[in-house]
Protein backbone atom coordinates (compact mmCIF):
# COMPACT_ATOMS: atom_id res chain seq x y z
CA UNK A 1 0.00 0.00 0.00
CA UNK A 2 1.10 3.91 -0.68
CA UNK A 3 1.54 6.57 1.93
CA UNK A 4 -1.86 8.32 2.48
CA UNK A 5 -2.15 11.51 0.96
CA UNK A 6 -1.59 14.60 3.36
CA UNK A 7 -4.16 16.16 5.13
CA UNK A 8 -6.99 17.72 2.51
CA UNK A 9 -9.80 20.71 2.82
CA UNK A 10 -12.34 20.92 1.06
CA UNK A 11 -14.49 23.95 1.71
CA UNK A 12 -18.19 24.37 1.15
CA UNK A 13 -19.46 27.83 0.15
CA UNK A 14 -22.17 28.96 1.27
CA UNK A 15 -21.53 32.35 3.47
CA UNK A 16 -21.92 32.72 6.70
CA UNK A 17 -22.93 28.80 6.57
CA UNK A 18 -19.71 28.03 4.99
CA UNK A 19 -17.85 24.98 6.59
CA UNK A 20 -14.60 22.77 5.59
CA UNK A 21 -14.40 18.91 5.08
CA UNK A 22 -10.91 17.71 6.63
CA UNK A 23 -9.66 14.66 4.88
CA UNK A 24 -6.78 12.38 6.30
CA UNK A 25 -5.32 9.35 8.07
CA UNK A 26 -5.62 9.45 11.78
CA UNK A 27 -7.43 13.13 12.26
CA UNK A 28 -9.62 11.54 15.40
CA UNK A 29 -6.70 11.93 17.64
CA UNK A 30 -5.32 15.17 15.94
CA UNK A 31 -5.60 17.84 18.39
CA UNK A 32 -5.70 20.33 15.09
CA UNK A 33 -9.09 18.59 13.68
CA UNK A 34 -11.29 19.75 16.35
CA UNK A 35 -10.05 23.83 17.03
CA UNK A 36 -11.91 26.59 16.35
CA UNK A 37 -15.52 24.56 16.71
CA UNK A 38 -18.01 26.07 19.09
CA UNK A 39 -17.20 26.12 22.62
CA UNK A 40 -19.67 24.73 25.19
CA UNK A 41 -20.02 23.60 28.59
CA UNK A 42 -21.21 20.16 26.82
CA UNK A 43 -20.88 18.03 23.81
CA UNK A 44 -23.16 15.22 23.06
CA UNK A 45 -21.16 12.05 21.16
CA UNK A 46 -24.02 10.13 19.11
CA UNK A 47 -22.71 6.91 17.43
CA UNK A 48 -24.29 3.43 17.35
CA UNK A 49 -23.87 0.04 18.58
CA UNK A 50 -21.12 -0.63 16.12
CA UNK A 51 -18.99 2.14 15.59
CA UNK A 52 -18.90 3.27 19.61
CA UNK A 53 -17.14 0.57 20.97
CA UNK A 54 -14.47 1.06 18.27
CA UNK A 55 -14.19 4.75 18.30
CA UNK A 56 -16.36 6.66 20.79
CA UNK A 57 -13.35 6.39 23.09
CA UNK A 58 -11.00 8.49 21.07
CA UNK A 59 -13.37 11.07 19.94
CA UNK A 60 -13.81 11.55 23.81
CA UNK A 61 -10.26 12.00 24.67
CA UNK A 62 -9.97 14.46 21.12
CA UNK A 63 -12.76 16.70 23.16
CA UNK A 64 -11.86 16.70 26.36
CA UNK A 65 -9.35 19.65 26.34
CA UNK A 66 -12.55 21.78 24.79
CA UNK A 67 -15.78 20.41 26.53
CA UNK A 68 -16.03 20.43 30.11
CA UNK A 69 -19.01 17.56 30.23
CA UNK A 70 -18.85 15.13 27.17
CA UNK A 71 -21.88 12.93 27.16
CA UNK A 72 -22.86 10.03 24.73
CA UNK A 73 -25.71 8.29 23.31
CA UNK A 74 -25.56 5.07 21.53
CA UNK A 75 -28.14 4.04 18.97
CA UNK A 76 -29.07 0.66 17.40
CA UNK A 77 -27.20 0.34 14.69
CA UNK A 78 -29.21 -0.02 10.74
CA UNK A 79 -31.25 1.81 8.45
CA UNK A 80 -34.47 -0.01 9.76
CA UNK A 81 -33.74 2.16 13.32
CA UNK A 82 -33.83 5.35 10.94
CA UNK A 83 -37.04 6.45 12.53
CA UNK A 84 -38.90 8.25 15.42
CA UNK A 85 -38.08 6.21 18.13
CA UNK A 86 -34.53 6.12 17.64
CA UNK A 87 -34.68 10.23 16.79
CA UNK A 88 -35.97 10.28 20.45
CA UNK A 89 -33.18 8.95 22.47
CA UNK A 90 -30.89 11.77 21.33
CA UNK A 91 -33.70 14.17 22.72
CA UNK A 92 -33.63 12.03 25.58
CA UNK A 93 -30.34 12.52 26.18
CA UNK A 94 -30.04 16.06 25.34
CA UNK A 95 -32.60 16.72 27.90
CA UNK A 96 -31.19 14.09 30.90
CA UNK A 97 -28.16 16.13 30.59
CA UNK A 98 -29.19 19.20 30.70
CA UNK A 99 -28.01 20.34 27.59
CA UNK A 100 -28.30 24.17 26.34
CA UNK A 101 -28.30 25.73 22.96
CA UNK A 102 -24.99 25.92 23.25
CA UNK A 103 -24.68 22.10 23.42
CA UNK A 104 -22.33 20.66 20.38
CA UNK A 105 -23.39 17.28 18.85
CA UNK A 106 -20.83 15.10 17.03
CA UNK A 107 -22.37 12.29 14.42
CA UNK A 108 -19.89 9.62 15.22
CA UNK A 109 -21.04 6.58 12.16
CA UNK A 110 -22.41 6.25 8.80
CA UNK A 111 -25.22 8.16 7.07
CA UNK A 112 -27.73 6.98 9.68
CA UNK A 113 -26.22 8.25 12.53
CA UNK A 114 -25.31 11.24 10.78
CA UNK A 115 -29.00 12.35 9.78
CA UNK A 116 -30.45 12.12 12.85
CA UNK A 117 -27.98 13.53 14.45
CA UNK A 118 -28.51 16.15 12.07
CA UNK A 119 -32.20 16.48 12.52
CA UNK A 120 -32.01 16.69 16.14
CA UNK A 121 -29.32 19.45 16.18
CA UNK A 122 -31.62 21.41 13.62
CA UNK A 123 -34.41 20.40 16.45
CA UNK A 124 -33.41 20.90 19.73
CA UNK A 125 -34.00 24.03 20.97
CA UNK A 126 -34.74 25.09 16.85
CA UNK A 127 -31.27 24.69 16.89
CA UNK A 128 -27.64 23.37 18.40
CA UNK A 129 -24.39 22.84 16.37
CA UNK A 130 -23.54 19.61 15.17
CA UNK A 131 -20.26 18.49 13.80
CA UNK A 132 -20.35 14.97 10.97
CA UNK A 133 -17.61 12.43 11.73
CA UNK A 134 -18.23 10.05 9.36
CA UNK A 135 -17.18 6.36 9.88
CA UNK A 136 -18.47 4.63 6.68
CA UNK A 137 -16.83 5.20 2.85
CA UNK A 138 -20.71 6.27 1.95
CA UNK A 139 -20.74 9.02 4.80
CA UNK A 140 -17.40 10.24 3.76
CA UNK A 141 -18.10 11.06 0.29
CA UNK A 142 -21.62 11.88 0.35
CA UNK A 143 -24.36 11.69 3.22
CA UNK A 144 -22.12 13.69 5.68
CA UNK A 145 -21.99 16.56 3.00
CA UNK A 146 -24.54 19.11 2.89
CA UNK A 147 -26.46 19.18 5.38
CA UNK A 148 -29.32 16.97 4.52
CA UNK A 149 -30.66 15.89 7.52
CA UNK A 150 -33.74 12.84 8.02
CA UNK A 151 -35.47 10.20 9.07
CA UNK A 152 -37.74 7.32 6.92
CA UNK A 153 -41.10 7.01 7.41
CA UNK A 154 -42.22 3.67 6.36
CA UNK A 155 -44.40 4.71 3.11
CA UNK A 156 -40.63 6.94 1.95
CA UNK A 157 -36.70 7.42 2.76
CA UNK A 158 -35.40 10.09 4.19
CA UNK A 159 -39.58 12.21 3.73
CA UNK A 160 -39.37 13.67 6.87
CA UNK A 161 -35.71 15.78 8.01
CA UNK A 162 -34.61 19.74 7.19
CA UNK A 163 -31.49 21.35 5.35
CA UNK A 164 -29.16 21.91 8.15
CA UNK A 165 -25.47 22.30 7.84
CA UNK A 166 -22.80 21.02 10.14
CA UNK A 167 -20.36 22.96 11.42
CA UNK A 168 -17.26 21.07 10.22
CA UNK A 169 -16.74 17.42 8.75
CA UNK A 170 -14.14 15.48 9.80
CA UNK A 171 -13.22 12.35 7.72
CA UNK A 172 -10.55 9.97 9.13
CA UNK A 173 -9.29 8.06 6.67
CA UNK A 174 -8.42 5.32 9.23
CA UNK A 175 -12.12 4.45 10.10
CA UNK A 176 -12.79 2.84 6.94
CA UNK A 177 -9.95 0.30 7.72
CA UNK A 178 -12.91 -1.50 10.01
CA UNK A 179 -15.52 -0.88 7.31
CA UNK A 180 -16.60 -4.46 6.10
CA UNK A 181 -16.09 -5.06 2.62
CA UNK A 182 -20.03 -4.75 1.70
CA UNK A 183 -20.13 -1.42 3.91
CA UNK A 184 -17.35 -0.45 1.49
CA UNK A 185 -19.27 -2.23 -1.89
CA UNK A 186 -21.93 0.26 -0.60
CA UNK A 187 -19.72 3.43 -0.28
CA UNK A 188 -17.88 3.41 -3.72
CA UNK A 189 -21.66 3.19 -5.53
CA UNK A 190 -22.14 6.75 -4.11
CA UNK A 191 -17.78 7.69 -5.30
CA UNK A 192 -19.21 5.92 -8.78
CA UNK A 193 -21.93 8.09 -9.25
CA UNK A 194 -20.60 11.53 -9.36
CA UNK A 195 -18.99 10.70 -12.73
CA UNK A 196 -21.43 10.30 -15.10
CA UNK A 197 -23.16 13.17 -13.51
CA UNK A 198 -20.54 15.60 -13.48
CA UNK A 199 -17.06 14.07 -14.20
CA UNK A 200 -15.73 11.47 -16.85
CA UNK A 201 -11.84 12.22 -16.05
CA UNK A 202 -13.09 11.18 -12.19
CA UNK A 203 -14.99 7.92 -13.59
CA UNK A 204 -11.98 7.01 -15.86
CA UNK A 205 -9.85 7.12 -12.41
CA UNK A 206 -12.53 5.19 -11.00
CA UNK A 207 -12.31 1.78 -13.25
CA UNK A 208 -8.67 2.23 -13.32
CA UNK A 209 -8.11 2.20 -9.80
CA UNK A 210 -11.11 0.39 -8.48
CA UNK A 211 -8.96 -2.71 -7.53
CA UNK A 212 -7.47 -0.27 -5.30
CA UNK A 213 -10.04 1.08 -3.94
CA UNK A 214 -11.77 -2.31 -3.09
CA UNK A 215 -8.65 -3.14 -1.38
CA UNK A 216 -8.58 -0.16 0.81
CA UNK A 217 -5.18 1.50 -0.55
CA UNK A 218 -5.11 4.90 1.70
CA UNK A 219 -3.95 7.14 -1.20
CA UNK A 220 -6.45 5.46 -3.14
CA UNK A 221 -8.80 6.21 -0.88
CA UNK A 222 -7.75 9.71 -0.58
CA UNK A 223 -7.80 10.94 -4.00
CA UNK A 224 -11.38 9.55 -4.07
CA UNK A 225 -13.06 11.17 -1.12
CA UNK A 226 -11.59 14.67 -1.76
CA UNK A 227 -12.39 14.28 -5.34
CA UNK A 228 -16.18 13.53 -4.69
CA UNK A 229 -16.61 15.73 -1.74
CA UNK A 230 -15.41 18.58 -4.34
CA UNK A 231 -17.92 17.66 -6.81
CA UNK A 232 -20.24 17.68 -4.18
CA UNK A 233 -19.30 20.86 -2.79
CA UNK A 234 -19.61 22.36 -5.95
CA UNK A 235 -22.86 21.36 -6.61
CA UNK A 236 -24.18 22.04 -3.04
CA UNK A 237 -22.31 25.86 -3.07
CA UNK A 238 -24.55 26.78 -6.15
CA UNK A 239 -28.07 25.11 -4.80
CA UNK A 240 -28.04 24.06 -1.15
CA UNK A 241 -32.01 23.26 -0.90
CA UNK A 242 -32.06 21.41 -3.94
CA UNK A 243 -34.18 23.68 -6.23
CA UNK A 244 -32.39 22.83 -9.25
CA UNK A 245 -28.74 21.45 -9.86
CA UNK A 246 -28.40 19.68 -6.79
CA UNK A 247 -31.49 17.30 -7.73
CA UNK A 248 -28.56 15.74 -10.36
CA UNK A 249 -26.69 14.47 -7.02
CA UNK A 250 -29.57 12.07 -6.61
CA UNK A 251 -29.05 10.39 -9.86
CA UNK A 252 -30.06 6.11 -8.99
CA UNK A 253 -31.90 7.24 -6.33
CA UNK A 254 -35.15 7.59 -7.23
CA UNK A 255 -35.10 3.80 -8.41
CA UNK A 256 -32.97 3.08 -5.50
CA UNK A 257 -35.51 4.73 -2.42
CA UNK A 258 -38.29 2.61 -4.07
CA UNK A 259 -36.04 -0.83 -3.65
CA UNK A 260 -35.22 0.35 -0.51
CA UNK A 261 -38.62 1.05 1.01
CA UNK A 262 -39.94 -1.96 -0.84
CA UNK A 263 -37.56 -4.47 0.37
CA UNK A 264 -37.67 -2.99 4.18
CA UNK A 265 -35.65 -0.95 5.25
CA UNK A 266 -32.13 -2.46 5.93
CA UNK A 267 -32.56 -5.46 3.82
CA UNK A 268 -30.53 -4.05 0.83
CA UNK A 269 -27.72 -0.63 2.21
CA UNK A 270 -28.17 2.54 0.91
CA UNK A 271 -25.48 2.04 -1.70
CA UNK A 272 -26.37 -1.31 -3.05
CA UNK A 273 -30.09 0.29 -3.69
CA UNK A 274 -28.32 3.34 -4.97
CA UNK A 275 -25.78 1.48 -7.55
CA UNK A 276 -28.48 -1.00 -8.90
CA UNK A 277 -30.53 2.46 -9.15
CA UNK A 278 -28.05 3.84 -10.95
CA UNK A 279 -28.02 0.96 -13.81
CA UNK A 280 -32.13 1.07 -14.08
CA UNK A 281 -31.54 5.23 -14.14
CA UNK A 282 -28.40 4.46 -17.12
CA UNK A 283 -31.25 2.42 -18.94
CA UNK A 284 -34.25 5.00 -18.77
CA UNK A 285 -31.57 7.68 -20.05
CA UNK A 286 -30.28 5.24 -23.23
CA UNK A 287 -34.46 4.53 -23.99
CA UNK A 288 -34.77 8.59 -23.91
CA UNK A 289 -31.62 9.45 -25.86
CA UNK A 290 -29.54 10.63 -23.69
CA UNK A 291 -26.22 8.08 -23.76
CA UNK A 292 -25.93 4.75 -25.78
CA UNK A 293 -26.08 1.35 -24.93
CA UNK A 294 -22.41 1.48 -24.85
CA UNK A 295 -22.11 3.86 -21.82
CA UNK A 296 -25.17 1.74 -20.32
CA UNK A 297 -22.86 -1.49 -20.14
CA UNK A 298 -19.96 0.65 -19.15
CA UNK A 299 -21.60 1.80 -16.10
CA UNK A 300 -23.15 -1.51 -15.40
CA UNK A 301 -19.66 -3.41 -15.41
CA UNK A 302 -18.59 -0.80 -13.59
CA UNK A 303 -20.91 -1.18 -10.81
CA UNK A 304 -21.04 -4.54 -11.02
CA UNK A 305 -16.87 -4.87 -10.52
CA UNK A 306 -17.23 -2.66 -7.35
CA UNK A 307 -19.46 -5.36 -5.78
CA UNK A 308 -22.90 -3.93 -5.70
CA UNK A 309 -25.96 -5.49 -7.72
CA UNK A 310 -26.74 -4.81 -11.35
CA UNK A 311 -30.25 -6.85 -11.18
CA UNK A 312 -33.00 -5.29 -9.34
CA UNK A 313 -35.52 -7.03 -7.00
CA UNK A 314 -39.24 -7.76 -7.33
CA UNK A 315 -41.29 -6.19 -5.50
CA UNK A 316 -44.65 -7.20 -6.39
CA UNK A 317 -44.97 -10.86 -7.79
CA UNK A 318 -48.64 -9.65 -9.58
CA UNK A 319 -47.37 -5.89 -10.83
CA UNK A 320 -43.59 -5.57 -10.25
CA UNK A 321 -43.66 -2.47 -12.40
CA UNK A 322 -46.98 -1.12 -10.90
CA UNK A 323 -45.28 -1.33 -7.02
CA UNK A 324 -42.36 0.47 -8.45
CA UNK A 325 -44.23 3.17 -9.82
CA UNK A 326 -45.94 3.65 -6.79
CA UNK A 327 -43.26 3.88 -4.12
CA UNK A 328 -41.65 6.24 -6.53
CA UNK A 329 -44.54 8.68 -6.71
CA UNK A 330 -43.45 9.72 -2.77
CA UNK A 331 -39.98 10.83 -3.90
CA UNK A 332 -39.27 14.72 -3.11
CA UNK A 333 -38.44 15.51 -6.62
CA UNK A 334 -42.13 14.46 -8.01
CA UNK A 335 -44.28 17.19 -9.01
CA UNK A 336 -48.38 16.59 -8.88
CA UNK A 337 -47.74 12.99 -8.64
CA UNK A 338 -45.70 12.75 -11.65
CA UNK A 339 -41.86 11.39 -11.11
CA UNK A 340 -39.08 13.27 -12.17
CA UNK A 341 -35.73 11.05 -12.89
CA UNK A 342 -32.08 12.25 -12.75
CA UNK A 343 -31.13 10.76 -16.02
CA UNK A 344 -28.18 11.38 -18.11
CA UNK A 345 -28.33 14.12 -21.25
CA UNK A 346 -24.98 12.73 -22.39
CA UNK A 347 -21.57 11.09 -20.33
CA UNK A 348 -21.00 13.30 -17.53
CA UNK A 349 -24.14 15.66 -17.64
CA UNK A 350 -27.23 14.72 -16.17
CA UNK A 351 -30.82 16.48 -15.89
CA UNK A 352 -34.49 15.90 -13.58
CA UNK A 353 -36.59 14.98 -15.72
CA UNK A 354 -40.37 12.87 -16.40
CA UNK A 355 -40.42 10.02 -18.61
CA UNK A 356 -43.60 8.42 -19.85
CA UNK A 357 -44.59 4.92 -17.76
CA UNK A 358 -44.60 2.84 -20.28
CA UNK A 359 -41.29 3.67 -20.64
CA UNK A 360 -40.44 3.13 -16.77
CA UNK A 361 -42.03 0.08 -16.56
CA UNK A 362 -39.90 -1.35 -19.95
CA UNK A 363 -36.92 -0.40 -17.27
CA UNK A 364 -38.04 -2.32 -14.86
CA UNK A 365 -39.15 -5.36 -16.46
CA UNK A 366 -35.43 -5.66 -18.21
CA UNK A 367 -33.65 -4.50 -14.80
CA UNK A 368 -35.66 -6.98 -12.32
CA UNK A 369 -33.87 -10.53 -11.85
């Protein structure tokens, strides 16, 4: 393996709401990751089951020398505990504690921990600071970015939650050395994605280097979280409450939130939903013109080498298509019932768009194993 890559920035824009993304190896114990946040008499860590016993320990001692009281709350761990119930226990804990508006919370984990968190920062008290630690390869390069914030509700992902931006994101490059490989599968469908919406040069480095990446090389690793956190930042700097362009960064998604609420939640990850979305979203945009079937087996090698699923599940043994459609009418970017798609208008440009159900449905029937 190479020598990591030396500690990265990326900075999102967006005034007085502007925040950086530190990228390195070993930034949990770096006394330099964690200056100049808000002070407080109290921090709140909020991790889960899984990642606390591995970490929680060393964000605590990283804190101590700027929080007085450091208090934690440990969550079940999965995207089937992304709901109400689970939201609670971090209000729970705020309030146990005692904990003012001044009160910083840190989203120790992956993209579940990290939206709630999130949600209950831009909650409590209408509003606390939060700082994202992400712990998962998906986290890192996307759901940590932004500050989209949710929780599911059990008829749609992620339909209930409010733009709210961290304070600072802090990716440690060394987490992901726990990450199991499907947790990592998962994580490079998200790093996969922001190339044939907004970078070919980045998807080239992609297949070249995917071995790489698969095996965890740090300087792989690296190049590809700053890399999509730029894109990312890019795109969230010019449309943070997804009125327009930043609709493009949920290209495989609308297909993917419909396997993902079909299946249960938890039964496929996040990125797995997302990458087979991605080849059913490839598909629609070949049928409408956009790319050729060329570029639709390109990106479904692609995300088949990286480990995730190409074939999409049924849903509905009577009207596969039919469930589909419906579970993809409660998607935030449909418009008087009608879905809009991110599809592609060409290799590395993508577009929201409708597309007529007949057409949908031909998707579906060729996508579905």
């Amino acid at each position: 393996m190479t020598a990591p890559a030396a500690l990265a920035h990326v900075q999102i824009e967006l005034g007085e709401r502007s925040y950086a993304i530190a990228i390195g190896a070993g930034l949990l114990a770096d006394a330099s990751a964690w200056e100049s946040l808000p002070r407080a008499q109290a921090a709140l860590i909020v991790s889960n089951t899984t990642v606390a016993p591995l970490y929680a320990q060393q964000l605590h001692d990283a804190l101590r020398p700027h929080y007085p009281q450091i208090h934690q709350v440990v969550l079940p761990d999965g995207e089937e505990h992304k709901n109400w119930q689970t939201l609670n226990l971090i209000f729970d804990a705020l309030l146990q504690h005692g904990c003012d508006r001044k009160t910083v919370l840190f989203a120790l984990g992956g993209g579940v921990v990290g939206d709630m968190t999130g949600f209950a920062a831009a909650s409590y008290m209408r509003g606390v600071p939060f700082v994202q630690v992400p712990t998962t390869l998906l986290a890192q390069v996307d759901s940590s970015v932004g500050g989209k914030t949710a929780i599911n509700h059990p008829l749609g992902k992620n339909m209930v939650g409010a733009f709210y931006q961290p304070e600072r994101v802090v990716c440690d490059l060394s987490t992901l050395n726990t990450l199991p490989a499907r947790e990592l599968s998962a994580g490079l469908g998200e790093i996969i994605k922001y190339g044939p919406i907004a970078d070919m040069a980045f998807l080239d480095w992609i297949e070249l280097h995917l071995g790489e990446l698969r095996a965890c090389d740090p300087s792989a690793l690296a190049h590809a979280v700053k890399r999509s956190c730029e894109i990312k930042a890019w795109v969230v700097g010019q449309d943070e409450r997804e009125t327009g362009l930043r609709a493009i960064l949920n290209f495989g998604h609308t297909f993917g939130h419909a396997i993902e609420t079909g299946m249960g939640y938890g039964a496929w990850l996040h990125g797995e939903a997302v990458g087979c979305g991605m080849v059913m979203a490839a598909q629609l945009s070949q049928r409408l013109g956009g790319v050729d079937t060329a570029f639709v087996q390109r990106l479904t090698n692609l995300v088949n080498a990286a480990g995730l699923p190409v074939r999409a599940p049924v849903l509905d043994a009577a009207d596969n298509a039919g469930r589909y459609l419906e579970l993809m009418r409660v998607d935030k970017k449909s418009e008087g019932g009608e879905i809009r798609f991110v599809v592609l208008d060409g290799p590395g440009k993508a577009l929201v768009r409708a597309a007529p159900d007949v057409m949908v449905r031909e998707v579906i029937g060729a996508c579905c194993a």
